[in-house]
Protein backbone atom coordinates (compact mmCIF):
# COMPACT_ATOMS: atom_id res chain seq x y z
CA UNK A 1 95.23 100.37 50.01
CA UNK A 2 98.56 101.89 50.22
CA UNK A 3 99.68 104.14 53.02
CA UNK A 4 99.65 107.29 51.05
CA UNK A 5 96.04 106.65 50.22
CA UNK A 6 94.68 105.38 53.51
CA UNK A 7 92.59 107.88 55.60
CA UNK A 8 94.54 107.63 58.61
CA UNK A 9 94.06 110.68 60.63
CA UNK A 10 97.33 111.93 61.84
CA UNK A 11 98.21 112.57 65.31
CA UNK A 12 101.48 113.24 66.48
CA UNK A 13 102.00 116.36 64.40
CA UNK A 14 102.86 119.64 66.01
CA UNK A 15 100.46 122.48 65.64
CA UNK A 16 102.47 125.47 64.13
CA UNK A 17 101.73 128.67 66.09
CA UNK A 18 101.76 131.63 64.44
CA UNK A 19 102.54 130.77 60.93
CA UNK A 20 102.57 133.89 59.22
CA UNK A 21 104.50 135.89 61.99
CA UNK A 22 108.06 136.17 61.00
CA UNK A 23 109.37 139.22 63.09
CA UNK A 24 112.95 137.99 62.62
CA UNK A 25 112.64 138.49 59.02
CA UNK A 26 114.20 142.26 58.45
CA UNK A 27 113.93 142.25 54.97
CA UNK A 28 110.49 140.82 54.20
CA UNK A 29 110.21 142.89 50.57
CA UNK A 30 113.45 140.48 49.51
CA UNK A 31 111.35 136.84 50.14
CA UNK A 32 108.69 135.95 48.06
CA UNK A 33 106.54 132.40 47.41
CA UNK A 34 108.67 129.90 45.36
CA UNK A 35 105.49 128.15 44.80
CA UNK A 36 101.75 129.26 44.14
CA UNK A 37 98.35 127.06 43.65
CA UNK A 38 98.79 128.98 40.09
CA UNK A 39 101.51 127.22 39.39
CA UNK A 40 99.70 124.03 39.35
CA UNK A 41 100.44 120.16 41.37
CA UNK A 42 100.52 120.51 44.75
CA UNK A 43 102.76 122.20 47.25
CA UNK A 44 105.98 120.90 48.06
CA UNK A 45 105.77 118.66 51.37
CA UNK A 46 107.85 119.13 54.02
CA UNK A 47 107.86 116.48 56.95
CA UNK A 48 110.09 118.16 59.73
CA UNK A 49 111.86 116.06 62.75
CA UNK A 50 113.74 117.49 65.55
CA UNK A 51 116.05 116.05 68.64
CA UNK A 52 114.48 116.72 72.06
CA UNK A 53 111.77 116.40 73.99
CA UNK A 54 112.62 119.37 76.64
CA UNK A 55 109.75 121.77 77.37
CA UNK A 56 111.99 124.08 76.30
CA UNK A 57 113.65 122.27 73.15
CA UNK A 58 115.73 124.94 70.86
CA UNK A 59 116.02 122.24 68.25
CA UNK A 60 111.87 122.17 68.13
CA UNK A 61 112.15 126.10 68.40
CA UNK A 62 114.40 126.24 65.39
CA UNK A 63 112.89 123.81 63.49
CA UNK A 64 108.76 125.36 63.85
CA UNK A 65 111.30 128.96 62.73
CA UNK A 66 111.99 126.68 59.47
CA UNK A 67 108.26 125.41 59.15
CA UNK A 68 107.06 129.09 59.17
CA UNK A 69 109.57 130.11 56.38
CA UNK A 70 108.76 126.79 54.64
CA UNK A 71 105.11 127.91 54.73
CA UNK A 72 106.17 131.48 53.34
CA UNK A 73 107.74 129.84 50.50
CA UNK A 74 105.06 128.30 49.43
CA UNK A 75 105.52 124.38 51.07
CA UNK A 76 102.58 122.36 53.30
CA UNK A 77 104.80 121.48 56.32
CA UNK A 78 104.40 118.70 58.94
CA UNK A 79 106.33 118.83 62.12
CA UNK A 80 106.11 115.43 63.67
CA UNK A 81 105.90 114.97 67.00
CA UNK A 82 108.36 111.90 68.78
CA UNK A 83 107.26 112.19 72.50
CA UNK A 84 105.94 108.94 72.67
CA UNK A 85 108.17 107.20 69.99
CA UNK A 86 109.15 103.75 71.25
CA UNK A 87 113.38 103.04 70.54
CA UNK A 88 113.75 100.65 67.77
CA UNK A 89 113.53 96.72 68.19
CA UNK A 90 111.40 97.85 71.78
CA UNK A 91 108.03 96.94 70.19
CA UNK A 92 108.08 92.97 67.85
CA UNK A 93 107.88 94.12 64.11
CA UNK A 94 107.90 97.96 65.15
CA UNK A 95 104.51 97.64 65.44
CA UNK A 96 103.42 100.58 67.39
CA UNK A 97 101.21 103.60 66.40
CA UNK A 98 104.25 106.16 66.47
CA UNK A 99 106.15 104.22 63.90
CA UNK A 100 102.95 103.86 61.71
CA UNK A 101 102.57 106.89 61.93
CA UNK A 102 106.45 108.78 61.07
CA UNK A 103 106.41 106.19 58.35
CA UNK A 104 103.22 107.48 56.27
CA UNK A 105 104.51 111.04 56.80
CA UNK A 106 107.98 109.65 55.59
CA UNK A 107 105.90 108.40 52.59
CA UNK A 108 103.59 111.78 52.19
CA UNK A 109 106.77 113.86 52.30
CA UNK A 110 109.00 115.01 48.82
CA UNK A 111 111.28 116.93 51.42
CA UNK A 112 112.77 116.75 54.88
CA UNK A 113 114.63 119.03 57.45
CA UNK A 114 116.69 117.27 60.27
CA UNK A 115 117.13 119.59 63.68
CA UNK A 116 119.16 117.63 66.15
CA UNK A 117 120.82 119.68 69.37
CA UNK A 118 124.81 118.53 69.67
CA UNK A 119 124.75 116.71 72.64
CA UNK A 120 128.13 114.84 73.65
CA UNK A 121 129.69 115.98 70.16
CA UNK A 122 126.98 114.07 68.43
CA UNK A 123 123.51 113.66 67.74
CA UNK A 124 120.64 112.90 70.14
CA UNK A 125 119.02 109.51 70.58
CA UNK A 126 116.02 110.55 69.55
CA UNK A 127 116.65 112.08 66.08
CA UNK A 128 118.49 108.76 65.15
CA UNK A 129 116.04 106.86 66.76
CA UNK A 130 113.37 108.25 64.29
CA UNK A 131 115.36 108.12 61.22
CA UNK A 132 116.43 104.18 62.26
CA UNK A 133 112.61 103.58 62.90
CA UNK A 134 112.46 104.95 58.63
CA UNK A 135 113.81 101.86 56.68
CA UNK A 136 115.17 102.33 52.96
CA UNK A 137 112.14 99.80 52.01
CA UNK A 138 108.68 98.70 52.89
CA UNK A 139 107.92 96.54 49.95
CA UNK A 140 108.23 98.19 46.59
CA UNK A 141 107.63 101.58 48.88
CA UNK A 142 110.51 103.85 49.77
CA UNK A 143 109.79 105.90 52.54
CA UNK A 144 113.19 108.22 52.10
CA UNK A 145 114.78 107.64 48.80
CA UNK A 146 114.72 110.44 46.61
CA UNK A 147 113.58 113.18 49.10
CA UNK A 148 115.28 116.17 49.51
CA UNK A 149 117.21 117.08 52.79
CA UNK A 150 118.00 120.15 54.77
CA UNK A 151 119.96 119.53 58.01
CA UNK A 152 119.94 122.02 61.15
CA UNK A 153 121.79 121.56 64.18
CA UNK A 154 121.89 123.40 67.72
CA UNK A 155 124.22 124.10 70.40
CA UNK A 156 125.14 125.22 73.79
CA UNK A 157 128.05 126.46 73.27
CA UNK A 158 130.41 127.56 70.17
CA UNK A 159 129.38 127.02 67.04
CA UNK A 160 129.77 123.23 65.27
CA UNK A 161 129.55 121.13 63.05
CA UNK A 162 129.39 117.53 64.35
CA UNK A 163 125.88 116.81 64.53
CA UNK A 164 125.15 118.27 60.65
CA UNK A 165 127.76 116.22 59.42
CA UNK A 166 126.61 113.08 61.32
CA UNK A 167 122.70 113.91 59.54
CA UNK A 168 124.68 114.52 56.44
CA UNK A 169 125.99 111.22 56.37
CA UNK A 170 122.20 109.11 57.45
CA UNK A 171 120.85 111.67 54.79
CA UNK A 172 123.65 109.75 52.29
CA UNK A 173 122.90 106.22 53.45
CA UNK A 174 119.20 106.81 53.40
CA UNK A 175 119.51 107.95 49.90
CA UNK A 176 118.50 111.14 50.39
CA UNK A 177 119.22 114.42 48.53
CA UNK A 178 120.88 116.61 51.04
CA UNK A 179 120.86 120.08 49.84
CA UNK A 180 124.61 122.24 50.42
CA UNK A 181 123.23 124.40 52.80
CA UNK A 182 122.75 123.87 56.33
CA UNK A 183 121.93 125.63 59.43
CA UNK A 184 124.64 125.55 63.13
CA UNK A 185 123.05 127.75 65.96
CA UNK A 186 126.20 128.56 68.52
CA UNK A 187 124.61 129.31 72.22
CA UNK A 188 121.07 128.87 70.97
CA UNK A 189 119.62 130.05 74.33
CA UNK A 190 120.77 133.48 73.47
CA UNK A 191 118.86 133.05 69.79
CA UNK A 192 115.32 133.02 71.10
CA UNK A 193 112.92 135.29 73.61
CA UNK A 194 110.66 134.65 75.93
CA UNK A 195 108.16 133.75 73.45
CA UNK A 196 110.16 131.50 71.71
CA UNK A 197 110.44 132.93 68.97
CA UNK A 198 114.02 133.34 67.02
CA UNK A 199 115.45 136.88 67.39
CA UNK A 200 116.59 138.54 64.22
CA UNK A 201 120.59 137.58 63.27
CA UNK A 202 123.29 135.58 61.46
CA UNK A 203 121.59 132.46 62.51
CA UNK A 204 118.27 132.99 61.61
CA UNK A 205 119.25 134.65 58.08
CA UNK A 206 121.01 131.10 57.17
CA UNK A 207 118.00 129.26 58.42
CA UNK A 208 115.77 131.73 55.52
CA UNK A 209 118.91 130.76 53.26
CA UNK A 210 118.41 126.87 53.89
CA UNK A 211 114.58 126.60 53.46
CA UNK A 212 114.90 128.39 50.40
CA UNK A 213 117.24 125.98 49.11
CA UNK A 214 115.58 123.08 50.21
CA UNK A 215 111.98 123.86 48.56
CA UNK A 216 114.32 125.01 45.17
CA UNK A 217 115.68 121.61 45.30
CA UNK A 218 112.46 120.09 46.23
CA UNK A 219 110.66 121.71 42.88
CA UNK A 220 113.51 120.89 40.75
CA UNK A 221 113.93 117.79 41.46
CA UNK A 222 109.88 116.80 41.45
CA UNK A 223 109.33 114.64 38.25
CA UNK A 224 112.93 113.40 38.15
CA UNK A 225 113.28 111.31 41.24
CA UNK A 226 112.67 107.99 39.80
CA UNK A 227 115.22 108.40 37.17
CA UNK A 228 118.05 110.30 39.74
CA UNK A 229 117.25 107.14 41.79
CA UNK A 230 117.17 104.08 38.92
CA UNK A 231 119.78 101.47 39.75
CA UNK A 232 121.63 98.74 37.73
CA UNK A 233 121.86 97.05 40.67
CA UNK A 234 117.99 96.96 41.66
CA UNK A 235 117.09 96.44 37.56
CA UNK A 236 119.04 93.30 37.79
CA UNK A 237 117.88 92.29 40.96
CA UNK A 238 114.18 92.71 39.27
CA UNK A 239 114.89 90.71 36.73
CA UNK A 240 116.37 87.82 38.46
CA UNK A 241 113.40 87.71 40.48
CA UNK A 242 110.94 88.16 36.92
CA UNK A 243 113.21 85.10 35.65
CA UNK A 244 112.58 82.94 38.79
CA UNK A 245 108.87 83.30 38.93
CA UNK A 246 108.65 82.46 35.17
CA UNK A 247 110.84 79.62 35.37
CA UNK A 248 108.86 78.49 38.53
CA UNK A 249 105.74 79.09 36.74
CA UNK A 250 107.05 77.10 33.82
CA UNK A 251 108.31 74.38 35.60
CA UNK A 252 104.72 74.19 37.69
């Protein structure tokens, strides 16, 4: 049984409050669904990770903002939850519920949006430590390659751009399609209320620009992935393989 089709229940995903509330969205009448039930398959998936585990975590804020417009547009979103995420190489053979568990969701996913704070000029520990904990293969599964990416980034102070370009470039390496777009919140503590919820601005119109993009990439690229992803380099490596086991079975 593969780990798409096993009934694992899972655990560590965040439960989206309010998903239909949007009161940062000023122009509601210009959004609409990008996909229906009507228009047949299934929704887009959208596995969601973010970069810190404060009770008060802007990246999470920002990233449950994107999960809500995700949901508007149509996508089934899963925001998973890293608070108990061993680092990598801590547990022998990763073998630790957590890591199951970001790994099926990897699997289950067509897209992905990355949310790390800037910390230090960089990204956080822990958004690299669940991307590292995603490996390019588990057999003849993939658990990244060919997904669509959206990366987000917040900060403390002015805007930047280190930490999107950093996700930019795992997003490249993991063999990822990351969409143009992206998403920089300058002084994010001024961005959200009480509530935390994302007051209406700048920054939170890019983040509606983003999500769009990111489930229009996500439906046009559905049905191609395997052939946007085919390698001459993995073909031959299949087919040395093919011509060792015959030759072994041959020579047996």
């Amino acid at each position: 049984m593969s780990l798409l089709e096993s009934s694992t229940v899972f655990s560590r995903l965040r439960e989206l409050r309010d998903a239909g509330t949007l009161p940062a969205l000023q122009r509601p009448d210009l959004v609409r669904p990008l996909w229906q039930p009507t228009d047949g398959g299934h929704a887009p998936r959208i596995l969601l990770l973010y970069g810190s585990l404060r009770e008060r975590s802007y990246s999470r804020l920002a990233t449950e903002e994107a999960a809500r417009l995700l949901h508007l547009f149509g996508a089934e979103v899963r925001i998973f939850d890293p608070s108990d995420l061993p680092f990598p190489d801590q547990v022998a053979a990763d073998d630790h519920p957590a890591v199951h568990e970001l790994r099926q969701l990897s699997l289950w996913s067509e897209g992905q949006v990355w949310c790390s704070p800037e910390r230090h000029g960089q990204i956080t520990g822990l958004i690299k430590a669940q991307v590292d904990h995603l490996p390019l293969s588990m057999g003849a599964l993939r658990p990244t390659q060919g997904r669509t990416l959206a990366v987000m980034q917040v900060s403390g102070g002015s805007q930047s751009f280190n930490a999107v370009n950093t996700l930019r470039i795992l997003g490249r390496w993991m063999r990822m399609f990351t969409i143009p777009n992206q998403s920089s919140i300058a002084m994010a503590w001024k961005e959200f209320d009480e509530a935390g919820r994302m007051r209406p601005s700048s920054y939170y119109d890019r983040i509606v620009d983003v999500m769009e993009e990111l489930v229009r990439f996500t439906l046009l690229c559905r049905g191609h992935v395997e052939a946007l992803t085919d390698r001459y380099s993995e073909r031959q490596g299949r087919g040395e393989e093919i011509t060792a086991l015959a030759t072994s079975a041959a020579s047996g």
